[in-house]
PDB file of N, CA and C in Angstrom:
ATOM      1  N   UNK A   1     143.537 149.363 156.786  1.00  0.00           N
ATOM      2  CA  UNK A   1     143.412 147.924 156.639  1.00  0.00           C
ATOM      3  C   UNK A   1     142.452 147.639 155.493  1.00  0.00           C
ATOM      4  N   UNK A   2     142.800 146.960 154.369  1.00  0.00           N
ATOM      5  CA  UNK A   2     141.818 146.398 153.667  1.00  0.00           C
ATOM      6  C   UNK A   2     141.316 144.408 153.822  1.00  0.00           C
ATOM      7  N   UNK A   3     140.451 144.304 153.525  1.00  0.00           N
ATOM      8  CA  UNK A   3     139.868 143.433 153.388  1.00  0.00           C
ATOM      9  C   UNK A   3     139.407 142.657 152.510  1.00  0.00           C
ATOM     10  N   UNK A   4     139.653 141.714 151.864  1.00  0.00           N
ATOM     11  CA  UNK A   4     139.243 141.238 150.682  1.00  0.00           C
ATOM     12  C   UNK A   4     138.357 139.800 150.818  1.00  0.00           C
ATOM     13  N   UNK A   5     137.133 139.685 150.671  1.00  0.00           N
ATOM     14  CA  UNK A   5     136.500 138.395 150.909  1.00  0.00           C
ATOM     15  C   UNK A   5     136.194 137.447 149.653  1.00  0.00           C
ATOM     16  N   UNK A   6     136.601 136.672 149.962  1.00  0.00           N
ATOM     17  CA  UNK A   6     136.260 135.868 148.155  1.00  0.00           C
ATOM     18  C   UNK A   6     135.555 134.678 148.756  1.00  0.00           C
ATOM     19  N   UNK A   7     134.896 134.512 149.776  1.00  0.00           N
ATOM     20  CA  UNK A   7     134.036 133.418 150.305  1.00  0.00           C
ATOM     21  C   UNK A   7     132.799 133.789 150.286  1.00  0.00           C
ATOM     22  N   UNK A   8     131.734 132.664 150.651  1.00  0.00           N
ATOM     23  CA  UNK A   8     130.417 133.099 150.613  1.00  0.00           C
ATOM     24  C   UNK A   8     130.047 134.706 151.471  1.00  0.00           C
ATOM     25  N   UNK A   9     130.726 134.074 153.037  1.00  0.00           N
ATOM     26  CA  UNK A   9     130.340 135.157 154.084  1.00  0.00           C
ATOM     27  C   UNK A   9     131.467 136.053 154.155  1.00  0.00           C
ATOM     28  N   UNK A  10     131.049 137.354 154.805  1.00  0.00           N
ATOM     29  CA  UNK A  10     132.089 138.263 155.194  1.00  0.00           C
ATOM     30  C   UNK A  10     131.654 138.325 156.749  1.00  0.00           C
ATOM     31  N   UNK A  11     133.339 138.736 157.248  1.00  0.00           N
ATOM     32  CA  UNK A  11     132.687 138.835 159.242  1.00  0.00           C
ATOM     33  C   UNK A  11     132.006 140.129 159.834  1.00  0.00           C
ATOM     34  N   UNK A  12     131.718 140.234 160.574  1.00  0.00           N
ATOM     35  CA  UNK A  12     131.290 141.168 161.153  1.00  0.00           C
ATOM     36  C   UNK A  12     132.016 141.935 161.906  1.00  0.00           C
ATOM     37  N   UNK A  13     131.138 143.029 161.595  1.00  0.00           N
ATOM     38  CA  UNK A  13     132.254 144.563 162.636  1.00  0.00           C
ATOM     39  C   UNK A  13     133.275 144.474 163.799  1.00  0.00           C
ATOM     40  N   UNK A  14     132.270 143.393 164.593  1.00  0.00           N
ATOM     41  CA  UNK A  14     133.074 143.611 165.845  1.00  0.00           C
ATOM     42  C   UNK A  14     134.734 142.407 165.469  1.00  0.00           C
ATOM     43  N   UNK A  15     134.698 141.326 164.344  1.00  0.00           N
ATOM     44  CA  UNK A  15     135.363 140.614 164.354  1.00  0.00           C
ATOM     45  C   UNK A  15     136.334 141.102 163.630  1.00  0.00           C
ATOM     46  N   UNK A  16     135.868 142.408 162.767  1.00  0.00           N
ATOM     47  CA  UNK A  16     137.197 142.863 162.004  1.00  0.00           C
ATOM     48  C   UNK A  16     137.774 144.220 162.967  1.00  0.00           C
ATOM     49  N   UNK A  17     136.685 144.791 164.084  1.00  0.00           N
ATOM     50  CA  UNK A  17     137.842 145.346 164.957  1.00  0.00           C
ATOM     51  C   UNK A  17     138.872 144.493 165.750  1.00  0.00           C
ATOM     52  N   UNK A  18     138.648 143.733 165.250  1.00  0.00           N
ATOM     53  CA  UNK A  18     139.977 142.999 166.343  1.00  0.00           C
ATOM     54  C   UNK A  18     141.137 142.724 165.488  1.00  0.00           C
ATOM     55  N   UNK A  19     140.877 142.574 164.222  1.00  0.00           N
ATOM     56  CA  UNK A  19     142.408 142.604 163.197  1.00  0.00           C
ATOM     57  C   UNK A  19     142.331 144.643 163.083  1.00  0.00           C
ATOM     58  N   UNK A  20     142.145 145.473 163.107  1.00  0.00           N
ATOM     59  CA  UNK A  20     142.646 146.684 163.065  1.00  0.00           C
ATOM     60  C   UNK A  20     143.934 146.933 163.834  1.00  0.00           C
ATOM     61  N   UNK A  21     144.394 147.381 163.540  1.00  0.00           N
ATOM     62  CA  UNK A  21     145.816 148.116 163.768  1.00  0.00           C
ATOM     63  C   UNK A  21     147.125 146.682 164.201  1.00  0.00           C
ATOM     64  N   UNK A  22     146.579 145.509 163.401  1.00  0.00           N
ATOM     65  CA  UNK A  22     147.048 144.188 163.604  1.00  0.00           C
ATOM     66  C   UNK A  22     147.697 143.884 161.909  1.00  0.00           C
ATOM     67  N   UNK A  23     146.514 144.187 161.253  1.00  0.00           N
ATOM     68  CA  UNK A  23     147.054 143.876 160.048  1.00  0.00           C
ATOM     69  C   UNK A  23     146.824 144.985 159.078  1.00  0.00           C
ATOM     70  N   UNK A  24     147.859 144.940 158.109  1.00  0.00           N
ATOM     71  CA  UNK A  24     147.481 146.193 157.094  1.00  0.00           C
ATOM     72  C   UNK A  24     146.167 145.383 155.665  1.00  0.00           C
ATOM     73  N   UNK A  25     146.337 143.914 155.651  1.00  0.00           N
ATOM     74  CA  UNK A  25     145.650 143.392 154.482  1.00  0.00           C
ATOM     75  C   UNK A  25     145.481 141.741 154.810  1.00  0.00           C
ATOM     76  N   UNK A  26     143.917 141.813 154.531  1.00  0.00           N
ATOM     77  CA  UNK A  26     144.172 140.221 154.474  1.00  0.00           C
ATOM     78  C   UNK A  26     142.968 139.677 153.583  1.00  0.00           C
ATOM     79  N   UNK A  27     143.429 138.375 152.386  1.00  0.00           N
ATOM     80  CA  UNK A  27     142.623 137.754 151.902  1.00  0.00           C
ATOM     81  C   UNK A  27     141.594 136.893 152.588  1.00  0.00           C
ATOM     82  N   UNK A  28     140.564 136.591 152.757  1.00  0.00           N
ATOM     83  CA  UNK A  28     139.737 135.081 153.208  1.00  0.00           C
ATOM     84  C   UNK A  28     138.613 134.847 152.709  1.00  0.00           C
ATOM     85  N   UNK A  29     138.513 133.695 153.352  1.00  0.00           N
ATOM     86  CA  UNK A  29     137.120 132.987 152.690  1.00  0.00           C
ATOM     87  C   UNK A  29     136.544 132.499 153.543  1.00  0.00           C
ATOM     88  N   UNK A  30     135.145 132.321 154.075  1.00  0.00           N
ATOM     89  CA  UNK A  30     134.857 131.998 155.357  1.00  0.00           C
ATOM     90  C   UNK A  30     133.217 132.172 154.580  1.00  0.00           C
ATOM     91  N   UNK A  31     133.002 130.531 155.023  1.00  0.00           N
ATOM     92  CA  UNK A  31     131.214 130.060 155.321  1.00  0.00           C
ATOM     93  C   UNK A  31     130.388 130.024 156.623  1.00  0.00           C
ATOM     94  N   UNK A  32     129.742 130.052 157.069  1.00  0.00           N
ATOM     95  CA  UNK A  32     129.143 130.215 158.133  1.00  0.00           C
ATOM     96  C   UNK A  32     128.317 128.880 158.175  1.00  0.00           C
ATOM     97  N   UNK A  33     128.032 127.822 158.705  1.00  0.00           N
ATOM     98  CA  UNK A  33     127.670 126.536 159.364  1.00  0.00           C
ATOM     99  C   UNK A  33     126.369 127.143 159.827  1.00  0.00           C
ATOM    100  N   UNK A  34     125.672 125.821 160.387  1.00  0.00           N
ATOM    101  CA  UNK A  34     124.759 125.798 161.277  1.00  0.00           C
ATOM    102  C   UNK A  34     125.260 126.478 162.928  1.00  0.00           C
ATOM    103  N   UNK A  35     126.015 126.257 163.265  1.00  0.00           N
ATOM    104  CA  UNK A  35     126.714 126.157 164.256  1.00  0.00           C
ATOM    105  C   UNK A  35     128.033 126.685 164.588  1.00  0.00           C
ATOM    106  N   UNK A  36     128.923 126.764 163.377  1.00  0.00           N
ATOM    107  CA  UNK A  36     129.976 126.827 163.233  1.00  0.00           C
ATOM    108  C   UNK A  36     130.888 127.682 161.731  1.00  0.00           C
ATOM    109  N   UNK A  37     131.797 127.570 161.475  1.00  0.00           N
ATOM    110  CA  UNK A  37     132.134 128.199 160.190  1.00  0.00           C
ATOM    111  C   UNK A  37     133.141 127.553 159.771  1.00  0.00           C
ATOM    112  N   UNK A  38     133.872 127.985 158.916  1.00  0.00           N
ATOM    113  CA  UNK A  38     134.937 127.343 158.214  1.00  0.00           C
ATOM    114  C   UNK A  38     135.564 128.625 157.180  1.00  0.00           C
ATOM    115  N   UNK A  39     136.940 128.589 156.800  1.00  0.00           N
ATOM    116  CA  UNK A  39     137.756 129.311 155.815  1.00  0.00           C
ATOM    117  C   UNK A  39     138.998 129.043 156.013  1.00  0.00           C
ATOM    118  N   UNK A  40     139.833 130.610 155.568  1.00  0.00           N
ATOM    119  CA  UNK A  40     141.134 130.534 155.674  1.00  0.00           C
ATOM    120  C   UNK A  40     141.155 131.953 155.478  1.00  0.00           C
ATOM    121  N   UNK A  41     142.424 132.521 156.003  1.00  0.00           N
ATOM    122  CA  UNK A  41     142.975 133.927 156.164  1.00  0.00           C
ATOM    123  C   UNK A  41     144.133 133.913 155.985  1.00  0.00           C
ATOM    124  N   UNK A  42     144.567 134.736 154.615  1.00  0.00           N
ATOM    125  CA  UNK A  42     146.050 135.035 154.598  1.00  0.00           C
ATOM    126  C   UNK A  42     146.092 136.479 154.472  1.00  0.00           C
ATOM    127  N   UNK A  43     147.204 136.772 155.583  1.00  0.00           N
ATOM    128  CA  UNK A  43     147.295 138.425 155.850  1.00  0.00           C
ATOM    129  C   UNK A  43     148.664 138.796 155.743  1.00  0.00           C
ATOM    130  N   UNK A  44     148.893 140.094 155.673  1.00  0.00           N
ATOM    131  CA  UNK A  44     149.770 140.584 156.044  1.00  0.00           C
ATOM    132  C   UNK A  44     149.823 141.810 157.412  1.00  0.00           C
ATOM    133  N   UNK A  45     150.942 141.426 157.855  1.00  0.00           N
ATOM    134  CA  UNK A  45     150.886 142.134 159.186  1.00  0.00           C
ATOM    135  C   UNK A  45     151.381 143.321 159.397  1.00  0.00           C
ATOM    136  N   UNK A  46     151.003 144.073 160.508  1.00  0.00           N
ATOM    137  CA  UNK A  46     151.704 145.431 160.716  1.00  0.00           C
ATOM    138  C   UNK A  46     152.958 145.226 160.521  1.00  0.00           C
ATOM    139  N   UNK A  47     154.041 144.388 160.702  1.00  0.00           N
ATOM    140  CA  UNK A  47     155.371 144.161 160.922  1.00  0.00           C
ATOM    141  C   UNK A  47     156.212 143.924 159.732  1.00  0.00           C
ATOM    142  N   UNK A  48     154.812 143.452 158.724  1.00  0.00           N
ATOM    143  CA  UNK A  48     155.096 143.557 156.654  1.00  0.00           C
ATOM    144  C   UNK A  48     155.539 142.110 156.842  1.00  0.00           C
ATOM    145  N   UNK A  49     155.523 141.132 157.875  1.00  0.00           N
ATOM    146  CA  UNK A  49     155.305 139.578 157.329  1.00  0.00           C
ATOM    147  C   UNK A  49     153.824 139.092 157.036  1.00  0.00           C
ATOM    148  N   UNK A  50     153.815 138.092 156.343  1.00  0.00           N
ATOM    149  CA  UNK A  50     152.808 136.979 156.069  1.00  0.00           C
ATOM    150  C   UNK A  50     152.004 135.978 156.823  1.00  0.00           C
ATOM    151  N   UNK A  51     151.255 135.892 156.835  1.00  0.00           N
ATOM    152  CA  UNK A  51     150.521 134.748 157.839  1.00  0.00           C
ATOM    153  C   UNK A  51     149.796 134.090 157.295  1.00  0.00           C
ATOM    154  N   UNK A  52     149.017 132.831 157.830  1.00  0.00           N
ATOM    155  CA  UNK A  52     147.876 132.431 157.466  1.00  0.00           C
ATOM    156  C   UNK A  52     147.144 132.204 158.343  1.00  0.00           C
ATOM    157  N   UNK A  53     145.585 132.016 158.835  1.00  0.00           N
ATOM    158  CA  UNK A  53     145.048 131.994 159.866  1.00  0.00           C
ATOM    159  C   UNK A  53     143.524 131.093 159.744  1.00  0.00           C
ATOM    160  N   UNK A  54     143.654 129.589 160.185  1.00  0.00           N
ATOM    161  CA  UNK A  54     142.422 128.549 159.784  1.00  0.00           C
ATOM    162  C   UNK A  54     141.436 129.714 160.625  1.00  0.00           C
ATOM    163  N   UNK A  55     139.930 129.920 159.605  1.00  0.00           N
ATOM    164  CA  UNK A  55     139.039 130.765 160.422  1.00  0.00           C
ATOM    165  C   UNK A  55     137.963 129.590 160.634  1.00  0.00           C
ATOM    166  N   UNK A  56     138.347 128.016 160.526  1.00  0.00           N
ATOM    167  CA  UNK A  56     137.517 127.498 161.485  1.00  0.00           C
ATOM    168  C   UNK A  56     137.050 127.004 163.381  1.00  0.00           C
ATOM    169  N   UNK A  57     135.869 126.946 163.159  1.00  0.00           N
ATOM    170  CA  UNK A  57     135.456 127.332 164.649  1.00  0.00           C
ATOM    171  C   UNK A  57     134.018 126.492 164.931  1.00  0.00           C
ATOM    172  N   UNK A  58     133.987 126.011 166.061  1.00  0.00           N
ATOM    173  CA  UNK A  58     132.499 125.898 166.616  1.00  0.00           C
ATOM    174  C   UNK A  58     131.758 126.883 166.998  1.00  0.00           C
ATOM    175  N   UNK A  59     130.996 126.938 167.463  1.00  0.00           N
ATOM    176  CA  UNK A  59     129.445 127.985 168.400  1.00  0.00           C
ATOM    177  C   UNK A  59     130.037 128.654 169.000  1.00  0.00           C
ATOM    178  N   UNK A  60     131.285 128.077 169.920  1.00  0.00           N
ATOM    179  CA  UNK A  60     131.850 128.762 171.118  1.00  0.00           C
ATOM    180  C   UNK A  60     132.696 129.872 170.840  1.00  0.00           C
ATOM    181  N   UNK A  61     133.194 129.752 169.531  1.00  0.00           N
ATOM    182  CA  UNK A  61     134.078 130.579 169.527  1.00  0.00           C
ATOM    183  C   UNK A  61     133.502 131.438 167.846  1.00  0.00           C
ATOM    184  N   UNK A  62     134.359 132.335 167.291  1.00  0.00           N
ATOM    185  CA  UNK A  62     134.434 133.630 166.200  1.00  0.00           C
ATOM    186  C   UNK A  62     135.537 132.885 165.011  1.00  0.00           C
ATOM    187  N   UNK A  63     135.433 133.150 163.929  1.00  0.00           N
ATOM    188  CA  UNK A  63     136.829 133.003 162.984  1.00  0.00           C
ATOM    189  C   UNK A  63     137.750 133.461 163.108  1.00  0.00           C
ATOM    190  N   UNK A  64     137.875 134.504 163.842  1.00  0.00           N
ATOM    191  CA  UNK A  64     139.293 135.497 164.376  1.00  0.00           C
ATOM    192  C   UNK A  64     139.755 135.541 165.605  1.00  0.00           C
ATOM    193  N   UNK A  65     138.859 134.305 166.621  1.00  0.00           N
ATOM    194  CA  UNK A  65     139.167 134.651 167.820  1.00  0.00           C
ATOM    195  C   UNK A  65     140.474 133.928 168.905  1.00  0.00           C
ATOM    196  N   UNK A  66     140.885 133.497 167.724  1.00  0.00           N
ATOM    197  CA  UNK A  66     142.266 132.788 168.388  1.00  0.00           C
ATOM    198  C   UNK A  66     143.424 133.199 167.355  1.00  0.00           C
ATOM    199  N   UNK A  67     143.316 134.387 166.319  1.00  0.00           N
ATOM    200  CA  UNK A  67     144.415 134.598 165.743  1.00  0.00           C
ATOM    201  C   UNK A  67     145.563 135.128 166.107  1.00  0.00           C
ATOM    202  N   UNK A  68     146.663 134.429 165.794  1.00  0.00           N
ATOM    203  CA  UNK A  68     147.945 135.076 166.232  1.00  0.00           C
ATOM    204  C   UNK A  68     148.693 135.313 164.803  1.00  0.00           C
ATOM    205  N   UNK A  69     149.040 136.590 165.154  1.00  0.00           N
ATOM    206  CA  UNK A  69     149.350 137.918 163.895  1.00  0.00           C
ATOM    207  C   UNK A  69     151.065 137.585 163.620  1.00  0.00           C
ATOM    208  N   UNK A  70     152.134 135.935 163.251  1.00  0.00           N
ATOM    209  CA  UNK A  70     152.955 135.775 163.358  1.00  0.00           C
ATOM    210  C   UNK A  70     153.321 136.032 161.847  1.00  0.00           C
ATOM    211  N   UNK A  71     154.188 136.125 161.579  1.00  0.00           N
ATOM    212  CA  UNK A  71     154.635 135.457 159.837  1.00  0.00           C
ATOM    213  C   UNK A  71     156.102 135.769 159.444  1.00  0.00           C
ATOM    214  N   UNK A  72     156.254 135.578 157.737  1.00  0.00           N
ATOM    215  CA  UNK A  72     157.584 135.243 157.443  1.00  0.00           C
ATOM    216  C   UNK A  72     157.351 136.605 156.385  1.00  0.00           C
ATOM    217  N   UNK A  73     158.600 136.690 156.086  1.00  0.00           N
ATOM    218  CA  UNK A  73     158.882 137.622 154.867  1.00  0.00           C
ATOM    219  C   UNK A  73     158.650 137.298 153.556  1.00  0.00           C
ATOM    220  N   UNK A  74     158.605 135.914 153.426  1.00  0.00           N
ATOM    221  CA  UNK A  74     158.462 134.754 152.299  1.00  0.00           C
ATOM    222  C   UNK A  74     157.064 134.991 151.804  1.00  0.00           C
ATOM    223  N   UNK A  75     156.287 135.780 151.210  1.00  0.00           N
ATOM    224  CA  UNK A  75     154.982 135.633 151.054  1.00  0.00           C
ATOM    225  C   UNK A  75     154.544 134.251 150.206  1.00  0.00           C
ATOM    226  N   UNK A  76     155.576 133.959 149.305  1.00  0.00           N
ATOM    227  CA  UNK A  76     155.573 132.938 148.311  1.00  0.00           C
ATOM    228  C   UNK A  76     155.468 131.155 148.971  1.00  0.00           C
ATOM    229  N   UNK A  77     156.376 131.298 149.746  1.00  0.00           N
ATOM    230  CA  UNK A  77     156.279 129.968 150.466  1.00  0.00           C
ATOM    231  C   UNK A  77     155.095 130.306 151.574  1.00  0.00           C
ATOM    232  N   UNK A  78     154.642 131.161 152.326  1.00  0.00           N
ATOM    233  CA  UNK A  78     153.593 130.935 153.072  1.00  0.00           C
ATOM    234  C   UNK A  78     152.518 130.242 151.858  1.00  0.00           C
ATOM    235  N   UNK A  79     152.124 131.197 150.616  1.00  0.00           N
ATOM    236  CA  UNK A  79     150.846 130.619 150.543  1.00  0.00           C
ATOM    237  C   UNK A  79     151.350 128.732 149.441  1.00  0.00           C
ATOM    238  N   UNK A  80     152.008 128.646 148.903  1.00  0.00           N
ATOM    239  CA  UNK A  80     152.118 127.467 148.591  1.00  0.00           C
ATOM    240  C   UNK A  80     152.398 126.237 149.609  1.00  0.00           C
ATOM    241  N   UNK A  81     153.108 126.864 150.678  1.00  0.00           N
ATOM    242  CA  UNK A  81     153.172 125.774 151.479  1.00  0.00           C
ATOM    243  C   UNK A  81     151.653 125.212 152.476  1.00  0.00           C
ATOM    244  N   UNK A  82     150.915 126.893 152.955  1.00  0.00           N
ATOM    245  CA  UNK A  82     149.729 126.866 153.815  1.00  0.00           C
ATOM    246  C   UNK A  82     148.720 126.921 153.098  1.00  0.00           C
ATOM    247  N   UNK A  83     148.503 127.551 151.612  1.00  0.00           N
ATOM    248  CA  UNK A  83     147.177 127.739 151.250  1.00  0.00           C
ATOM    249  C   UNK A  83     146.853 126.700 150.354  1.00  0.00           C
ATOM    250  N   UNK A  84     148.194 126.862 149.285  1.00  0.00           N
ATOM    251  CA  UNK A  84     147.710 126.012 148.419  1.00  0.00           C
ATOM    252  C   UNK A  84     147.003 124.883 148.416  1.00  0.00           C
ATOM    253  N   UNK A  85     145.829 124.247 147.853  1.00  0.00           N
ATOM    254  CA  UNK A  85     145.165 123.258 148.000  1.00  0.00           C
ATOM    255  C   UNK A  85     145.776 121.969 147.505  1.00  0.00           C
ATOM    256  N   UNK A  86     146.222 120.936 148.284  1.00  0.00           N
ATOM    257  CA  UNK A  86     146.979 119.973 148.218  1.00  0.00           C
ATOM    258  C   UNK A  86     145.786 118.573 147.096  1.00  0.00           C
ATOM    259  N   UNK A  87     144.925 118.551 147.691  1.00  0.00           N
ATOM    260  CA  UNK A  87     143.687 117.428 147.269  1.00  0.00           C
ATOM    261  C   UNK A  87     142.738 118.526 147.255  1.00  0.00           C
ATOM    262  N   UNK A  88     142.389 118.138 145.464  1.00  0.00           N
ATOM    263  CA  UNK A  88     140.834 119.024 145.372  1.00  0.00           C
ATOM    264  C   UNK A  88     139.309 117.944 146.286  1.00  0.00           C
ATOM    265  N   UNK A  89     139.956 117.517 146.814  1.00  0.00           N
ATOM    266  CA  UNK A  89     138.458 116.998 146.740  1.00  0.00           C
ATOM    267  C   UNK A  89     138.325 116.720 148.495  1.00  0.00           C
ATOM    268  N   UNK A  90     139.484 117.866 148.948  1.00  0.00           N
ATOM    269  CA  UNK A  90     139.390 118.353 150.521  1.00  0.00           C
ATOM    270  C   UNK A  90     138.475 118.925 150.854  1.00  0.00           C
ATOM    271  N   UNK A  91     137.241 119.121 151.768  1.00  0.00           N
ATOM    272  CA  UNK A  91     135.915 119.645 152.614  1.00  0.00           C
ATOM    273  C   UNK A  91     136.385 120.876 152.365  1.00  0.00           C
ATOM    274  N   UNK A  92     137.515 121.693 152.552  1.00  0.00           N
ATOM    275  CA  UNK A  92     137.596 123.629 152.144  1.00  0.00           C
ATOM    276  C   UNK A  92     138.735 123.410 151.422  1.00  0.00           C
ATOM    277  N   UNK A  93     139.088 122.989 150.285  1.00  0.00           N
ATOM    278  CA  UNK A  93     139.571 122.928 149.383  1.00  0.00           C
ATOM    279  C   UNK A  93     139.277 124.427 148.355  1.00  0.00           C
ATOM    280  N   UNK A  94     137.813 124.456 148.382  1.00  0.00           N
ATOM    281  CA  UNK A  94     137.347 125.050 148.029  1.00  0.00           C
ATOM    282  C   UNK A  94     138.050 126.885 148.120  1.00  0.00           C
ATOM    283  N   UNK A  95     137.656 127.363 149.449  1.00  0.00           N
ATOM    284  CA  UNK A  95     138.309 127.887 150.124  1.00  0.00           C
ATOM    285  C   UNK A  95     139.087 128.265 149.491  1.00  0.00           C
ATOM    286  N   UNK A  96     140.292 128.020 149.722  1.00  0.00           N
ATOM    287  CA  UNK A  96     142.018 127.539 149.940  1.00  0.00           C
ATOM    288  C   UNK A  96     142.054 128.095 148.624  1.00  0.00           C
ATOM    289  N   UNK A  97     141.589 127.697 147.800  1.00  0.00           N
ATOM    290  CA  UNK A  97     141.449 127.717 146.223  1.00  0.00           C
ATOM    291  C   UNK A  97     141.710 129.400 145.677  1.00  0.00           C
ATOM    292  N   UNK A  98     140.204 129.983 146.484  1.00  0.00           N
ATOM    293  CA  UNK A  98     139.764 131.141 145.957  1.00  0.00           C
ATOM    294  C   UNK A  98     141.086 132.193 146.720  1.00  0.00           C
ATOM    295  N   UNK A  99     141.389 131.978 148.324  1.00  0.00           N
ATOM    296  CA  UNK A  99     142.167 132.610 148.630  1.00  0.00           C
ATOM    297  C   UNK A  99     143.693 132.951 147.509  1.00  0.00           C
ATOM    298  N   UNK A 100     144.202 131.574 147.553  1.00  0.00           N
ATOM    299  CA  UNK A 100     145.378 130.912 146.821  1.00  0.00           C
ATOM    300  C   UNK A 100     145.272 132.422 146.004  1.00  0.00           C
ATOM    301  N   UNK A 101     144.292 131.894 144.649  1.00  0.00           N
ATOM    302  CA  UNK A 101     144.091 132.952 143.356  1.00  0.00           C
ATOM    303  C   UNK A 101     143.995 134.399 143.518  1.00  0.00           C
ATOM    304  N   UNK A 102     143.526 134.805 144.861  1.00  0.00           N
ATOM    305  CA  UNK A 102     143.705 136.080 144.849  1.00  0.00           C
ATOM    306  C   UNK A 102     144.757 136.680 145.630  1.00  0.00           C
ATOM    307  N   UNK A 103     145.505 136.046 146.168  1.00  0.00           N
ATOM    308  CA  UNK A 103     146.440 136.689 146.659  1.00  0.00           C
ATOM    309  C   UNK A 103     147.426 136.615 145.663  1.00  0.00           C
ATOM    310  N   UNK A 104     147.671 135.292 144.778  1.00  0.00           N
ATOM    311  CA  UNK A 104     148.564 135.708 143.618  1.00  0.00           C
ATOM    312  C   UNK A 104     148.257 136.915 142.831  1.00  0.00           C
ATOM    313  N   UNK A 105     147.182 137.036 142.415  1.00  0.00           N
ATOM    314  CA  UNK A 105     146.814 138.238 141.814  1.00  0.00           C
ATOM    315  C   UNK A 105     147.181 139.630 142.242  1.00  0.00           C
ATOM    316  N   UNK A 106     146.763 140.033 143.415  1.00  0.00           N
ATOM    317  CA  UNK A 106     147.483 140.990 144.304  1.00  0.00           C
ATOM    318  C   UNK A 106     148.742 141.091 143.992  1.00  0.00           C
ATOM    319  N   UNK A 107     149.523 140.420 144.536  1.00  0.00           N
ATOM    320  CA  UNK A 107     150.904 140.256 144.995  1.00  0.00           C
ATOM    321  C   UNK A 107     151.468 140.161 143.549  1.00  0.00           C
ATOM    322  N   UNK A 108     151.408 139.644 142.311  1.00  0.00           N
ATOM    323  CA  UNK A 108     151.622 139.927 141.485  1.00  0.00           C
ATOM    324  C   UNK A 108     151.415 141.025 140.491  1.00  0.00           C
ATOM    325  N   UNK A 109     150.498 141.926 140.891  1.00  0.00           N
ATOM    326  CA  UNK A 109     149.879 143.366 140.526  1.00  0.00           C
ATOM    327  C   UNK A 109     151.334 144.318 141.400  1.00  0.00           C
ATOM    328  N   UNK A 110     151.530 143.962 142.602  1.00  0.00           N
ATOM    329  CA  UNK A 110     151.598 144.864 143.112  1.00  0.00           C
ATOM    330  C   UNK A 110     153.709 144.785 142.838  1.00  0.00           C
ATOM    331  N   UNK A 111     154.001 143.561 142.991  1.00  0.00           N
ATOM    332  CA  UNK A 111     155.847 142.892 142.648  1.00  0.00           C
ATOM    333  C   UNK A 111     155.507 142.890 141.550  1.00  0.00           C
ATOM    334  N   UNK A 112     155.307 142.805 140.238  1.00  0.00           N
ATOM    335  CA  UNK A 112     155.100 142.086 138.616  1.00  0.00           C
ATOM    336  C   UNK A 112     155.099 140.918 138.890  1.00  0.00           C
TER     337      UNK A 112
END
């Protein structure tokens, strides 16, 4: 499994054993709050579809702790339809942004 963080924070051990043997790769970006956090996760899954996964959360809960590992074959329409940033001047726009750029990058390294 690799991991790629292009956000301020990266998660912690116990939060990335829980994507092991779930996903082979996933981009995100994820801030950490007073209280709470905020990002976005686009992965790919053991099954070789696409996902995306909001890693926001309150106190109560983790950025990964309600992910469900679903997706499409379409890598292209997942992230333009889910990542892409619609309004720059959205609260994780930001985010969305950095993910967006690096997964094109990838995915275009790796298809031409």
């Amino acid at each position: 499994m690799k991991l790629y963080s292009v956000g301020t924070d990266v998660l912690e051990e116990y939060e990335i054993e829980r994507l092991e043997g779930k996903i082979d790769w996933a981009v995100y970006a994820y801030e950490i709050g007073s209280y709470d956090g905020s990002g976005i996760m686009f992965y790919k899954n053991t099954e070789g579809t696409f996902g995306v996964h909001s890693m926001g959360h309150c106190s109560c809960y983790g950025p990964v702790d309600d992910i469900v590992f679903s997706g499409t074959d379409d890598w292209r329409e997942v992230l333009e339809k889910e990542v892409k940033p619609v309004n720059p001047k959205d609260y994780d726009a930001h985010l969305a942004q950095a993910v967006y750029d690096k997964v094109l990058e990838l995915m275009e390294t790796q298809h031409g």
